[in-house]
Structure formats: C-alpha cells, structure tokens
Protein backbone atom coordinates (compact mmCIF):
# COMPACT_ATOMS: atom_id res chain seq x y z
CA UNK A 1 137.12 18.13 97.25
CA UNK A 2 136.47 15.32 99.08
CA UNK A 3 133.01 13.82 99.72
CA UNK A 4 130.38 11.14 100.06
CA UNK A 5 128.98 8.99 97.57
CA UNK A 6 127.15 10.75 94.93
CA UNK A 7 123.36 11.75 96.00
CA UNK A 8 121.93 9.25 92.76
CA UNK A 9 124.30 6.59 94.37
CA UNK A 10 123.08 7.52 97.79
CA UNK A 11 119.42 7.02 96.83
CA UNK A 12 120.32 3.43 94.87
CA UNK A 13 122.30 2.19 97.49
CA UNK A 14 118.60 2.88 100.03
CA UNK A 15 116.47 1.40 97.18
CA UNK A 16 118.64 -1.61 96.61
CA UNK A 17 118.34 -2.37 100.41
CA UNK A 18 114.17 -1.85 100.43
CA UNK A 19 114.39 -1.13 103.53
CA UNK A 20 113.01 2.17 105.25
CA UNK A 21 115.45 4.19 106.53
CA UNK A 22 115.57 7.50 108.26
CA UNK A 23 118.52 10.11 108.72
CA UNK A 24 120.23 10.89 111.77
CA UNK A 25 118.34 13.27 112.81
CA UNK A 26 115.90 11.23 113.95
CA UNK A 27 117.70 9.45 116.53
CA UNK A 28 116.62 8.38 119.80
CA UNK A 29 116.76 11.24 122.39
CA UNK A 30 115.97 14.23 119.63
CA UNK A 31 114.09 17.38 120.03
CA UNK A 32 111.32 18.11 117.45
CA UNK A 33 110.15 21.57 117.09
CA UNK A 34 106.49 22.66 118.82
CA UNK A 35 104.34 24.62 117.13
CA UNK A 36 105.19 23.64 113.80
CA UNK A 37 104.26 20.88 110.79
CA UNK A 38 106.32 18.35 111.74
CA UNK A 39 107.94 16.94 108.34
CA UNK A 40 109.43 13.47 108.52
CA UNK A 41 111.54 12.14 105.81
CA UNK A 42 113.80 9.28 104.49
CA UNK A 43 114.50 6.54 102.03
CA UNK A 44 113.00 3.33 100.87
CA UNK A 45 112.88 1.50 97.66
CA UNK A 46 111.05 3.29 94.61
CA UNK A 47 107.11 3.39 95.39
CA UNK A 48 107.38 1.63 98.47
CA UNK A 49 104.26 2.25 101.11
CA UNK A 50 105.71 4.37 103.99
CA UNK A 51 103.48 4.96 107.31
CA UNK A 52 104.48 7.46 109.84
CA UNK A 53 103.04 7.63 113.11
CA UNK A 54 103.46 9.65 116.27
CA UNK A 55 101.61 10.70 118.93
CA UNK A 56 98.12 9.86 117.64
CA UNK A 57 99.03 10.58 114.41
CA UNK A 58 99.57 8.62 111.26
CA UNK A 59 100.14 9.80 107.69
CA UNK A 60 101.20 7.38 105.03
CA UNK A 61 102.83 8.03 101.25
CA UNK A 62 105.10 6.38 98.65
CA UNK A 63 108.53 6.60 97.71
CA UNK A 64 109.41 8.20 94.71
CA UNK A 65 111.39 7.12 91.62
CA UNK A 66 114.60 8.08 93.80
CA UNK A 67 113.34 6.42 96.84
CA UNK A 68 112.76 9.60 99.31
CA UNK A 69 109.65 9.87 100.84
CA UNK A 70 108.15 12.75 103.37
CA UNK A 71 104.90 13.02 105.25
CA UNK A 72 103.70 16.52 107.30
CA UNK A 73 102.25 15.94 110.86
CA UNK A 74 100.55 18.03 112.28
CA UNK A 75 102.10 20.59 115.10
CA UNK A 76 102.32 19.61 118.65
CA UNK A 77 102.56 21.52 121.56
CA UNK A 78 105.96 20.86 124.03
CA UNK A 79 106.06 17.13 125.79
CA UNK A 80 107.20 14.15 125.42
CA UNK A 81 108.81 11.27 125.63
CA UNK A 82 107.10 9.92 122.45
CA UNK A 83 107.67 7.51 119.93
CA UNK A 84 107.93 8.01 116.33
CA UNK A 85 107.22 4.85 114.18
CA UNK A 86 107.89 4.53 110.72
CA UNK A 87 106.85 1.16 108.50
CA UNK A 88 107.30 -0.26 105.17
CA UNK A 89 108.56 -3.29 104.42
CA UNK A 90 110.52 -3.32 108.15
CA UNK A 91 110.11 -1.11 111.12
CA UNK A 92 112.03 1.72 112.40
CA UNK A 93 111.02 3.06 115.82
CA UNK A 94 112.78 5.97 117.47
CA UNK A 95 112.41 6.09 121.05
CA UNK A 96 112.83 8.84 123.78
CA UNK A 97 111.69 11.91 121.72
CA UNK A 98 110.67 15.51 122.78
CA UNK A 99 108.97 18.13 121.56
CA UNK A 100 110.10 21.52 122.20
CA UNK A 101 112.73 24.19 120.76
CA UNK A 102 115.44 23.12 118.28
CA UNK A 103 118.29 25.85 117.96
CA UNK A 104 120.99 25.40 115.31
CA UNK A 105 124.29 26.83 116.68
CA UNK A 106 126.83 27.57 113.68
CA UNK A 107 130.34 29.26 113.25
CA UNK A 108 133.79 28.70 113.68
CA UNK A 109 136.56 28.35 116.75
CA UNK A 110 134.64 30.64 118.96
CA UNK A 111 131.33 28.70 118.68
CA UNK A 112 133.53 25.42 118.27
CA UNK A 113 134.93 26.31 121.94
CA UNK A 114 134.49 23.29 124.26
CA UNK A 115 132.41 23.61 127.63
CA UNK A 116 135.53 22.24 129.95
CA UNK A 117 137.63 25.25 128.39
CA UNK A 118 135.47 27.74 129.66
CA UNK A 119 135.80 30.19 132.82
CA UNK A 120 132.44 28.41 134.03
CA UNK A 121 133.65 24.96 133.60
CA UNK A 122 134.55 23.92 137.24
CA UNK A 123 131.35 24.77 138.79
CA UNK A 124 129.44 23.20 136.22
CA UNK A 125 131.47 20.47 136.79
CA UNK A 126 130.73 20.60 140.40
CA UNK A 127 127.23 21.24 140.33
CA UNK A 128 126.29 18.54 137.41
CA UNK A 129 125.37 18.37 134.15
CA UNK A 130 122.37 16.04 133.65
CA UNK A 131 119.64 17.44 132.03
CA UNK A 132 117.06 15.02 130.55
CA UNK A 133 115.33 18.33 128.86
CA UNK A 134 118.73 19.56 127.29
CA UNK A 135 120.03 17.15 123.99
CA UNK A 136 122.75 17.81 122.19
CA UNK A 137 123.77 16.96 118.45
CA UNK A 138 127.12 17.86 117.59
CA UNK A 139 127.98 17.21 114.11
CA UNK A 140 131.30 16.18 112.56
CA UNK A 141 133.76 18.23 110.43
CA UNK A 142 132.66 17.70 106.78
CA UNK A 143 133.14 19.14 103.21
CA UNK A 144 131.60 18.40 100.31
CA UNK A 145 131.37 19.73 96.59
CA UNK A 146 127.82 19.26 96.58
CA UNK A 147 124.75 19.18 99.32
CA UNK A 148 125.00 15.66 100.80
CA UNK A 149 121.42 14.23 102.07
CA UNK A 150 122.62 12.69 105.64
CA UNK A 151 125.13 13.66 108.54
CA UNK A 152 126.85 11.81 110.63
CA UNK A 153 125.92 12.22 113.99
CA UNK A 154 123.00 11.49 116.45
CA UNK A 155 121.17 12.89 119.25
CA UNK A 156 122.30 12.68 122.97
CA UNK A 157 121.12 13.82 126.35
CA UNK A 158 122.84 16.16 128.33
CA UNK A 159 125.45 14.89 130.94
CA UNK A 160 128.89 15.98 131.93
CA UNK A 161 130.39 13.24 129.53
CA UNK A 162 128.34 14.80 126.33
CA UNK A 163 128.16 18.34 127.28
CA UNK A 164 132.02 19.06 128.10
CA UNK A 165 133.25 18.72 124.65
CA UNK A 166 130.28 20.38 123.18
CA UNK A 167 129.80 24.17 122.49
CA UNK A 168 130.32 26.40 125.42
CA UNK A 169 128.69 29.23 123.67
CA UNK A 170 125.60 26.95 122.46
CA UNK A 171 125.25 25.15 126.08
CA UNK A 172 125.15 28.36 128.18
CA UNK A 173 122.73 29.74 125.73
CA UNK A 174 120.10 25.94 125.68
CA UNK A 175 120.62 26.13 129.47
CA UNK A 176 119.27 29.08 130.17
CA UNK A 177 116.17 29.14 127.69
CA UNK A 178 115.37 25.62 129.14
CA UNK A 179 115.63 27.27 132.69
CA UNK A 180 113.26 29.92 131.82
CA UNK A 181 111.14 28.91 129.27
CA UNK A 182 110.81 25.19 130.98
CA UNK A 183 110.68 23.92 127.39
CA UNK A 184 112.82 20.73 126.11
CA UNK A 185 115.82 22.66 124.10
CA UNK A 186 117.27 21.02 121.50
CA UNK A 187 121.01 22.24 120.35
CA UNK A 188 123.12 20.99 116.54
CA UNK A 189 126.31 21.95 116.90
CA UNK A 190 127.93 22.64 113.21
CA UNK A 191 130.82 24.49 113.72
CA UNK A 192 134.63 24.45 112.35
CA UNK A 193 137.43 26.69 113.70
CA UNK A 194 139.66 29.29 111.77
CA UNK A 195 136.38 29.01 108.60
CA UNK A 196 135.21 31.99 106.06
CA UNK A 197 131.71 32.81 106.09
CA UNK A 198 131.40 32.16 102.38
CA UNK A 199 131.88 28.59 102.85
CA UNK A 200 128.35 27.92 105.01
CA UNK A 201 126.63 29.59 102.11
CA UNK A 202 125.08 27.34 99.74
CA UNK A 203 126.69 28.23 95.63
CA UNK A 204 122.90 29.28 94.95
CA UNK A 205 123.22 32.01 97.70
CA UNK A 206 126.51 33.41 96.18
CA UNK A 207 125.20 33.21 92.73
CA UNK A 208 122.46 34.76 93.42
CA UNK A 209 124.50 38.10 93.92
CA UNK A 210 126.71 39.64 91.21
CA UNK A 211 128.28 41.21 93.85
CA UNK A 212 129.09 38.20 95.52
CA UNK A 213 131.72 37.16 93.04
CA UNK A 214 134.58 38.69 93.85
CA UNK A 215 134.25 35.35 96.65
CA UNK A 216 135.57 33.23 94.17
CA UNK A 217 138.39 35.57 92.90
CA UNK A 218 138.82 35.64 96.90
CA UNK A 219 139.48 32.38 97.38
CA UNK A 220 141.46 31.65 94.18
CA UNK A 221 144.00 34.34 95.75
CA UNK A 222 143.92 32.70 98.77
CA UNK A 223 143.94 29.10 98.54
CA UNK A 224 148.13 29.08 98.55
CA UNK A 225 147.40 31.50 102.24
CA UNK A 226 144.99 28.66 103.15
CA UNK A 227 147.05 25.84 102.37
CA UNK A 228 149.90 27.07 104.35
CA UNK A 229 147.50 27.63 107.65
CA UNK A 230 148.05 24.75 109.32
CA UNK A 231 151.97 25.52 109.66
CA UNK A 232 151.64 29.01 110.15
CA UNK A 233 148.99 27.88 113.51
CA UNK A 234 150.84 25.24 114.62
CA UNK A 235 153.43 27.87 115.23
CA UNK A 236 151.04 30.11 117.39
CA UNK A 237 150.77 30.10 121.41
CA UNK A 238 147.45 28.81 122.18
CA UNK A 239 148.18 29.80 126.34
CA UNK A 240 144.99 29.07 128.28
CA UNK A 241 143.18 27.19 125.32
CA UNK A 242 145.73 25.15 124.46
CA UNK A 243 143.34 21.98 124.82
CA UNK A 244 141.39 23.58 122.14
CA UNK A 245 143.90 22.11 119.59
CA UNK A 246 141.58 19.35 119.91
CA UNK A 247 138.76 20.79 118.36
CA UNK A 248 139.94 23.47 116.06
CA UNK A 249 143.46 23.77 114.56
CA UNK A 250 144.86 20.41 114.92
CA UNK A 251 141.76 19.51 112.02
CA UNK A 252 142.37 22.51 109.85
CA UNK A 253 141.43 21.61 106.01
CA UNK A 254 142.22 23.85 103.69
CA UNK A 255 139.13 22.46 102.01
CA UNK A 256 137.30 24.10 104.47
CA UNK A 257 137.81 27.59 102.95
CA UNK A 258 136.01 26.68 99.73
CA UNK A 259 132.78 28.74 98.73
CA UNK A 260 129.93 26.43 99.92
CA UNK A 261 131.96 23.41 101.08
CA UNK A 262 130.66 23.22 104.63
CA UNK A 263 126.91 24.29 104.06
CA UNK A 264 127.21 21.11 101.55
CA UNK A 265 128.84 19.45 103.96
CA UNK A 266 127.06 19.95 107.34
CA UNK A 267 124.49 22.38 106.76
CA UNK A 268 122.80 21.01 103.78
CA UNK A 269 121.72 17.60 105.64
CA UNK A 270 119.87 19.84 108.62
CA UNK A 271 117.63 22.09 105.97
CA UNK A 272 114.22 20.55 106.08
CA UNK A 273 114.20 20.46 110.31
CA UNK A 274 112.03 22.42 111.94
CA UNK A 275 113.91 24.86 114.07
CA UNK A 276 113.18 27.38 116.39
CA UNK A 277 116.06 29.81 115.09
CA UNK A 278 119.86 29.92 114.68
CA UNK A 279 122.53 31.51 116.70
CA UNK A 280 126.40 32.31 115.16
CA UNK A 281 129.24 33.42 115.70
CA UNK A 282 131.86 33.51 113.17
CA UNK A 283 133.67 36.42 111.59
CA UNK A 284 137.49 36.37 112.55
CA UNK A 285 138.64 34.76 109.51
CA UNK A 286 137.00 37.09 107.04
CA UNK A 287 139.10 40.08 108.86
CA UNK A 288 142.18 40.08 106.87
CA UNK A 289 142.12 42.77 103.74
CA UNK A 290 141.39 40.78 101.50
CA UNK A 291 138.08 39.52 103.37
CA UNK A 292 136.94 42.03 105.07
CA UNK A 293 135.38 44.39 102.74
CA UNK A 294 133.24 41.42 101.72
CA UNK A 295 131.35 40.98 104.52
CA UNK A 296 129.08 43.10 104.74
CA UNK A 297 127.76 41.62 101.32
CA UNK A 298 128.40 38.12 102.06
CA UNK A 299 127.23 37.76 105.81
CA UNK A 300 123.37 38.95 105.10
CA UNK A 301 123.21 37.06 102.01
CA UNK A 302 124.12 33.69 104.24
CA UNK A 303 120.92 34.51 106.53
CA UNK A 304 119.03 35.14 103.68
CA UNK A 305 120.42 31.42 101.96
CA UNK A 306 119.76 29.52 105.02
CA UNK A 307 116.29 31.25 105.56
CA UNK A 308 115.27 30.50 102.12
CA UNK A 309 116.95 26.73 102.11
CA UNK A 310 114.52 25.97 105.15
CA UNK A 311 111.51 27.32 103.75
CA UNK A 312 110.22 28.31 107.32
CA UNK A 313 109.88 32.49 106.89
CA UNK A 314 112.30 34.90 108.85
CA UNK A 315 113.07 32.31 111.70
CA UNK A 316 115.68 34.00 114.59
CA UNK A 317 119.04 34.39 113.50
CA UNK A 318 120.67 35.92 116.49
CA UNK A 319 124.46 35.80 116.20
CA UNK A 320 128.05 37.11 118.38
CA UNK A 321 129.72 40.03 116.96
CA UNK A 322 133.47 39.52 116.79
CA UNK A 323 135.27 40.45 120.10
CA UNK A 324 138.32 42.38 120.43
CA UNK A 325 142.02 40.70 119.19
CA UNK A 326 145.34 42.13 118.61
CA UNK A 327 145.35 40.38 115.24
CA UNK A 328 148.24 41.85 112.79
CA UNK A 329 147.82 44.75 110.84
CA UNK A 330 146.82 42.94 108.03
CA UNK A 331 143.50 41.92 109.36
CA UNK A 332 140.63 45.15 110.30
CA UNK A 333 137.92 43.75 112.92
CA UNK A 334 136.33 46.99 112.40
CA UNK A 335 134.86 46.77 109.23
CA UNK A 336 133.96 42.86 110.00
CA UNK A 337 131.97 44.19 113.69
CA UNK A 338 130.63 47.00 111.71
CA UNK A 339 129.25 44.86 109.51
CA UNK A 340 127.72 42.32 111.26
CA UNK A 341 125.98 45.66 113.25
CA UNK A 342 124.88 46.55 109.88
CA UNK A 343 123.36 43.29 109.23
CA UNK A 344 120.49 44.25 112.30
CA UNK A 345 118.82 45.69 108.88
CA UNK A 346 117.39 42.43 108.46
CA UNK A 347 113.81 41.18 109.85
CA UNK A 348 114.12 39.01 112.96
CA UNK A 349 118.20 39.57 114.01
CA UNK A 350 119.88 40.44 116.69
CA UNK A 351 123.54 40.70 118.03
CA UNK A 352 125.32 39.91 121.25
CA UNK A 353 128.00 42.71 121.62
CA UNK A 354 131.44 40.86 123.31
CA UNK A 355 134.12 43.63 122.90
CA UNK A 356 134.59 43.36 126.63
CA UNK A 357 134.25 39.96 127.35
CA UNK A 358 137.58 39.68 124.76
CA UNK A 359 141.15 39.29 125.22
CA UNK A 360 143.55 41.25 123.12
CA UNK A 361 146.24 38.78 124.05
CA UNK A 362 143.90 35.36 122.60
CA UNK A 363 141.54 34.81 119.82
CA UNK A 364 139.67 32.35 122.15
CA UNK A 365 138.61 34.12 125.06
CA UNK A 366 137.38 31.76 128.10
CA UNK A 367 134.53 33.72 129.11
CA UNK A 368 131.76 32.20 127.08
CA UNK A 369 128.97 32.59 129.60
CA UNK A 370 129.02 36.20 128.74
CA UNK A 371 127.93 35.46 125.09
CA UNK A 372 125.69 32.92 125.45
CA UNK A 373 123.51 34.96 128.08
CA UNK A 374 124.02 37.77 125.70
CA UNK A 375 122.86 35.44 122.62
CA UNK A 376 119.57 34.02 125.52
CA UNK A 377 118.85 37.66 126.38
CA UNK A 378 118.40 38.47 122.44
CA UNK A 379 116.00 34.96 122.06
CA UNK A 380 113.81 35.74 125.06
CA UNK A 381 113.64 39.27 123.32
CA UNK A 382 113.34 38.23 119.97
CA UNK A 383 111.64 34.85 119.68
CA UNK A 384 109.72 34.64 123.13
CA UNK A 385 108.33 37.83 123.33
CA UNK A 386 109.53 38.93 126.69
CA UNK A 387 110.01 42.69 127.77
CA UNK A 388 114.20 42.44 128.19
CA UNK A 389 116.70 44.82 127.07
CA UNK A 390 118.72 42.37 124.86
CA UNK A 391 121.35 44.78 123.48
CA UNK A 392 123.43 47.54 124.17
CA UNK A 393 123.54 51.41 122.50
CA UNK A 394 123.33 50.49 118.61
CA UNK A 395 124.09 53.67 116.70
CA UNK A 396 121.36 55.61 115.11
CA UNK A 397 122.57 58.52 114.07
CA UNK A 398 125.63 61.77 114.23
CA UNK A 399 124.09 65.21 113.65
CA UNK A 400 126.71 67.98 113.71
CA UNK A 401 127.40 69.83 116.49
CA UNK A 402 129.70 72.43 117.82
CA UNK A 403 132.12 71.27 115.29
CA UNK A 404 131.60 68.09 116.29
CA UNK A 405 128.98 65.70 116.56
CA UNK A 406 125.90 64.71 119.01
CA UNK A 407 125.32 60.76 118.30
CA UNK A 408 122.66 58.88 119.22
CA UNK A 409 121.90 55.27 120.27
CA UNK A 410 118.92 52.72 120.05
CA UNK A 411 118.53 50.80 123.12
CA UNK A 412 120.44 53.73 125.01
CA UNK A 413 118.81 54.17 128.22
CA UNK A 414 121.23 54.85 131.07
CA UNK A 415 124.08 55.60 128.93
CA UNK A 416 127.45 55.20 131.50
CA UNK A 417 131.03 55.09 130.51
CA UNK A 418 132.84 52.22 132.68
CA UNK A 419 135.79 53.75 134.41
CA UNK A 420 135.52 57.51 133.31
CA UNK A 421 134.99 59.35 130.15
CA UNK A 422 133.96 57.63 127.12
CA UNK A 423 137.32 56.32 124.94
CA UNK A 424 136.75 54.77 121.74
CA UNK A 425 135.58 57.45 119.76
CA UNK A 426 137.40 58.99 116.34
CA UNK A 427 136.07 61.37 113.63
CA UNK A 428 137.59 62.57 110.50
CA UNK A 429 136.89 64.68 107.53
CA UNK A 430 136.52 64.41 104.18
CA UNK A 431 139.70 62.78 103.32
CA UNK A 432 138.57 59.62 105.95
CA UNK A 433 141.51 59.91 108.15
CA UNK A 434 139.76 59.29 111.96
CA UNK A 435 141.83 60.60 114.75
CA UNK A 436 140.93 60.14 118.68
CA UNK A 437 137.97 62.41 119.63
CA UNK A 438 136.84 63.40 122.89
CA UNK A 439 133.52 62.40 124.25
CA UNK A 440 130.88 63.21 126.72
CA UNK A 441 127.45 61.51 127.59
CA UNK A 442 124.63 63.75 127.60
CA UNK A 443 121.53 61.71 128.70
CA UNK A 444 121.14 58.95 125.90
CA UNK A 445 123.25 60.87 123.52
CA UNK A 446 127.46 60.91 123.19
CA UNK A 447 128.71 64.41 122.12
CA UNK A 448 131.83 64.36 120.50
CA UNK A 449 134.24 66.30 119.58
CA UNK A 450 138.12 65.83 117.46
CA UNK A 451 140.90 67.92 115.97
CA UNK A 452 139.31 67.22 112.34
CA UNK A 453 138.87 70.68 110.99
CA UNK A 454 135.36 69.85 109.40
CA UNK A 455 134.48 66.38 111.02
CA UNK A 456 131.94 64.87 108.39
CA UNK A 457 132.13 61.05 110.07
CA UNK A 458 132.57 59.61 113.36
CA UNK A 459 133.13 55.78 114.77
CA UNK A 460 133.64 54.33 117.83
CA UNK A 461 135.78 50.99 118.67
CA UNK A 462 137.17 50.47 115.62
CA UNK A 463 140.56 49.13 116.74
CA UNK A 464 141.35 45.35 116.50
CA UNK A 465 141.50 45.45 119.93
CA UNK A 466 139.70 49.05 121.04
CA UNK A 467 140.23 50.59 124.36
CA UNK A 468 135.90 51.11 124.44
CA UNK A 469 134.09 51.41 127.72
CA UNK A 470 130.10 52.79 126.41
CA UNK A 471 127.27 50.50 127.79
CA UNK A 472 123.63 50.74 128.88
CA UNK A 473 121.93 50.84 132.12
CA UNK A 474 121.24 47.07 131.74
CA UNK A 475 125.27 46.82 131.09
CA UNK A 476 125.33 45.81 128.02
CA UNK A 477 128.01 47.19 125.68
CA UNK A 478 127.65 49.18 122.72
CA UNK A 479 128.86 48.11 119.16
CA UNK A 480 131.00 49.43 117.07
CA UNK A 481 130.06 51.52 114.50
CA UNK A 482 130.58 54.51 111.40
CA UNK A 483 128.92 56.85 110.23
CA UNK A 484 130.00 56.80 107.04
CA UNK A 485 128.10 54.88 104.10
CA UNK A 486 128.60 50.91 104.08
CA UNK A 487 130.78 50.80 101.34
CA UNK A 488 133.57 53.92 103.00
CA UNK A 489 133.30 52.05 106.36
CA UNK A 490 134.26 48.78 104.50
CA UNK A 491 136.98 50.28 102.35
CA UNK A 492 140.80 49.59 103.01
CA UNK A 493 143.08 52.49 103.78
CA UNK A 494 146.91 51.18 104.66
C-alpha cells in the first residue's frame, strides 16, 4: 500500500532540520475547540526547548528522543482572532485563529458531495458565501499501511471559492450551528466516495473484536470485486451528479477498501484535536451480501475506535442513515439502515433519517440540505442541550395483537402517514419470510396486521428503495427497523 515516509524517518527528517515545526492543523485561519485543554503539538530536534504561547498563556517543554513535543493550555471560552506562537530555536506564529466548535465530518460519496451539486447551490450562490466565523479543512484522499503523523491540508475561511467544492452535507450542517449558536464552527472534511466502513477503523479497533475478523476474510474475497470498480463505475450514468466524477469515482483506489487504510491515512493525523463531535455518513458500500451482515458489528466498534483514539470521553457522533437506492439485488440496505438504527445503543449518538430525501433512480441524491439540518437538529439536541425533537419514530417495541402486532415508537408524537395509510410495513412468522402488512396509526402506536398465520416479527422499510411514508409531528421520518434479534435481521435469505 502506498504511503509516506516511515514515522522514525518522519521524526529524523524534523530533528535533522532543528527547527520547530507544527502540523497542518495549525494553520492560519483554524478553529480550536472552547471549553477544552487545548493540546499543542509538533516536532523539533531531540531535547530541544519548545515555548507555546497563546492568549496569555505560555507553557514550555522539551522534545523527546524522537523529537515530538506537546504542551496542554488551558481551556478558553469562544473568541478570537488570536495568535498562537511557538519558539525554539526559530519561530512559528500562526495567525488568524478562533476559538469555538471543531466538527469532524467523515464518510464516503454522500458526505464527499460538493456544495455547487446540491439542490441549494444557486441561492447560496446568489446570496454569498463569506463567512469569517465558518473555516473549512478539507483533507486529501490518502492511504496508508500505518497511522501517518501529518496531513496534507490547511485551514481556510469560508467563501464561495472554498466552500463550493467542499461538503454539502458538512456546510449546511457548520452553517446552521454557527447561525444559532453564534459560535466560530470549525469543519475537516475526510471523506472518500464508494469506501467500506472497515477501512476508517484503526487495525487496533478490528483486533480488538474476534468477531471482527471475518473483515479480513471480507476483503481478501473482495479485493478482485474492488479492483475491477473503477471499470464497472465508469460504466454507470451519473445523470444530475455527473460533475461529481470529480470528487468521487474518477479517484477510486482499490487501496481504499483495505481494513484501516484511510483511518491511517486521514484519520490518524486529526486524533489528538480537540473536537466538539463527529458527524457521518457512510454505509452504501457495506450493502452488498457479503458486507452487510457485518455492520452492525463493525460500525459501533468504529465509534468506539475513534472515541478511544481521541481520548476525549463519549464526544457526539451523530451520523446519516443510508437513504433509499434501487441498488441490485445483490446489495440489502435494510440490514445496513437497520443497523446503523441499532447503533443509537451507544452513549451520545444520534441519526438523521433520509429515506425520503432519496432517489431510487441515483445513489447521490441532490438534496443535501435535508441531512445536514437533520444532522444540526440532532447537535443542538445532543451536544447543545436545546429542547428540539431531533428524530423521527425510532422503534421500541411489537407486542402481539389481534394476530398481529401494536408497535411502538420513541420520539412518536403526532404520528401521520404522508399521503394515506401507512405502507412500508411486513411481518412474517417463524420461518422469516415478511410479506406486506397492513397498517393503521393509533395515537403514537402503528397496529399492524399481515397474512402470516402466526406473525412472530415485523419491519418496516426494508426495501432498497421502500415505498415508506411514517413521520412525526415535527416531520421527521421514521427509520427502518425489525423486530427480530440483531443477528436474524442481519442474516441473508436469497
């Protein structure tokens, strides 16, 4: 696999120059994160004298035997512009810098999705796009067999020239926090179209799991599938997004399948920055059979990796479930929404639902405002305390009724079916087999009923593309789900 120089090389290469250096990420124009210790690191030769200062503050250390060096200031409250100085044997002075909220936004083609693509573009365009309190970092496609130390990128403020290419997901979501919370946002985009979820986990996070190993055997079955993508897309009809070529498909690595490869290659540089939280969206190329049973294993053990990498407790991790795609019959979107619902088990998530914001016809679907006011509404909720209904009906529970089922729904208030009687709904009995049920809303519950003889399960939008019209009284829309047992949802039946 290709990478950089070898992290012992790396650190000679800084110590042979005894000169203090710092990584990208503290650029001119960043966004350091309020409230917390703000940790500053970098290179210089071994047991050089390093002082740090910012805002009234100064802390000083050595370089070690490698030639890294870190300091811990303390917190600061949102503000700026500052300066952060850093001395040894030369200067370094960053310029321009804020303090506020720093998001990480993560995933593949759907998070990758450029601003100008997007059904909000030309008023955006119209209105402007300077925002001194909005930067933007969007890193570069990278892989690496092992955690490289530095990315490549630096920090920019928004205009119309940075913000068009960057993430349409990540910029509706920064723009409306900054609106609301009047907070400098910052935004790192690391994203790479048509990627697995397995590689942005580190290879201790899929050690750490016996289960996780059938990943490997995964990707050793795959790797001739993966090395034959970039014909087999060249070949598809992008319609609408055709300009997205020029973010996603036309750079298709193979590489960029491997277990770890892009948390070594652009995720491992960010760990260590304070960040408010992360928001995702990725799932669509774990669908296909031999995938999708995975990740329900695989996608909670990521949060858990990159929680644990940062060192910062439960931080946000609010992320898009899949939409709705008429992918081929080889691929089940079911299992991969149901179990990124499931996934709401752990502390601190939370899930923007965009079944109808999809479009059978296009993996890519333009409307990206949608999700990233989905993906604000679940930060105000979540990380900013503020009384907002952030999702829509999450299944709780199916108690037999009638020979059917009543279900009920968490965050269910105002239950309405858009254009008549629920549709979405299937049970089945023992044997598994769903068939189309009937449904009805009764307050905040959904009774349902089927031609199942004894119905022991029922789901709802399971389809890749699901004919599913349930939502809220704030109008959000509800998941899909089973109620089977984790492992029977996730199982493959031809």
């Amino acid at each position: 696999m290709r990478a950089a120089q070898p992290l012992l090389l790396f650190a000679f290469s800084a110590s042979a120059s005894a000169e203090v250096r710092l990584p990208k990420l503290f650029s001119d124009h960043a966004v350091l994160q309020r409230q917390r210790p703000l940790r500053v690191w970098g290179w210089a030769a071994p047991g050089e004298r390093v002082a740090v200062s910012f805002h009234g503050q100064r802390q000083s250390t050595a370089a070690d035997l490698l030639g890294k060096w870190s300091v811990a200031l303390a917190p600061e409250e949102a503000g700026g512009p500052y300066q952060l100085v850093v001395q040894g044997t030369n200067t370094v002075t960053v310029s321009d810098l804020l303090v506020g909220d720093v998001w990480l936004a993560a995933g593949q083609s759907n998070m990758e999705f450029g601003l100008f693509g997007s059904t909000g573009w030309p008023a955006l365009r119209e209105g402007g796009l300077d925002n001194p309190r909005l930067r933007l970092l969007r890193e570069p496609h990278r892989v690496s067999d092992y955690p490289l130390p530095d990315q490549d990128s630096v920090w920019s403020v928004c205009s119309r020239q940075e913000a068009e290419q960057f993430s349409a997901v990540a910029y509706y979501f920064a723009a409306e926090l900054e609106r609301r919370e009047q907070v400098p946002i910052g935004v790192i985009e690391a994203a790479w179209g048509a990627t697995p979820v397995e590689a942005w986990t580190s290879l201790d996070g899929l050690s750490a799991d016996p289960a996780l190993m059938p990943v490997f055997q995964a990707w050793s079955k795959d790797a001739k599938i993966v090395a034959d993508m970039p014909a087999i897309l060249a070949q598809e009809k992008l319609g609408n997004n055709a300009r997205l070529t020029e973010h996603s498909w036309t750079s298709f690595d193979p590489l960029s399948w491997a277990p770890a490869a892009l948390f070594n290659g652009m995720i491992a540089p960010l760990v260590g920055y304070p960040i408010r939280g992360v928001i995702w969206y990725q799932g669509e190329s774990n669908a296909r059979w031999s995938r999708a049973p995975l990740y329900a294993t695989v996608f909670p053990a990521m949060i858990a990796d990159w929680r644990r990498q940062w060192g910062e407790g439960d931080f946000p991790f609010l992320y898009a479930q899949i939409s709705s795609f008429a992918a081929s019959r080889f691929e089940v979107w079911g299992i991969v929404r149901d179990a990124q619902r499931r996934a709401l088990a752990l502390p601190n998530t939370a899930m923007a639902v965009t079944l109808d914001v999809g479009d059978p016809g296009q993996i890519h679907p333009p409307d990206k405002f949608s999700v990233g006011h989905r993906l604000a509404l679940a930060a105000r909720a979540l990380a900013y305390g503020e009384r907002v209904e952030d999702s829509g009906p999450l299944f709780r529970k199916a108690v037999p009724e009638g020979g059917g089922f009543r279900v009920f729904f968490d965050h269910g208030q105002g239950l309405t079916a858009k254009g008549g009687e629920p549709q979405g709904f299937e049970v089945a009995g023992a044997d598994h087999r769903f068939s189309p049920a009937t449904a009805k809303i009764d307050g905040t519950t959904v009774v349902v009923a089927g031609p199942a003889a004894r119905p022991m399960y029922v789901r709802y939008a399971w389809a890749n593309a699901p004919a599913a019209n349930l939502y809220n009284g704030a109008g959000l829309p509800a998941s899909t789900f089973s109620s089977e047992s984790a492992a029977e949802a996730g199982a493959i039946r031809p």
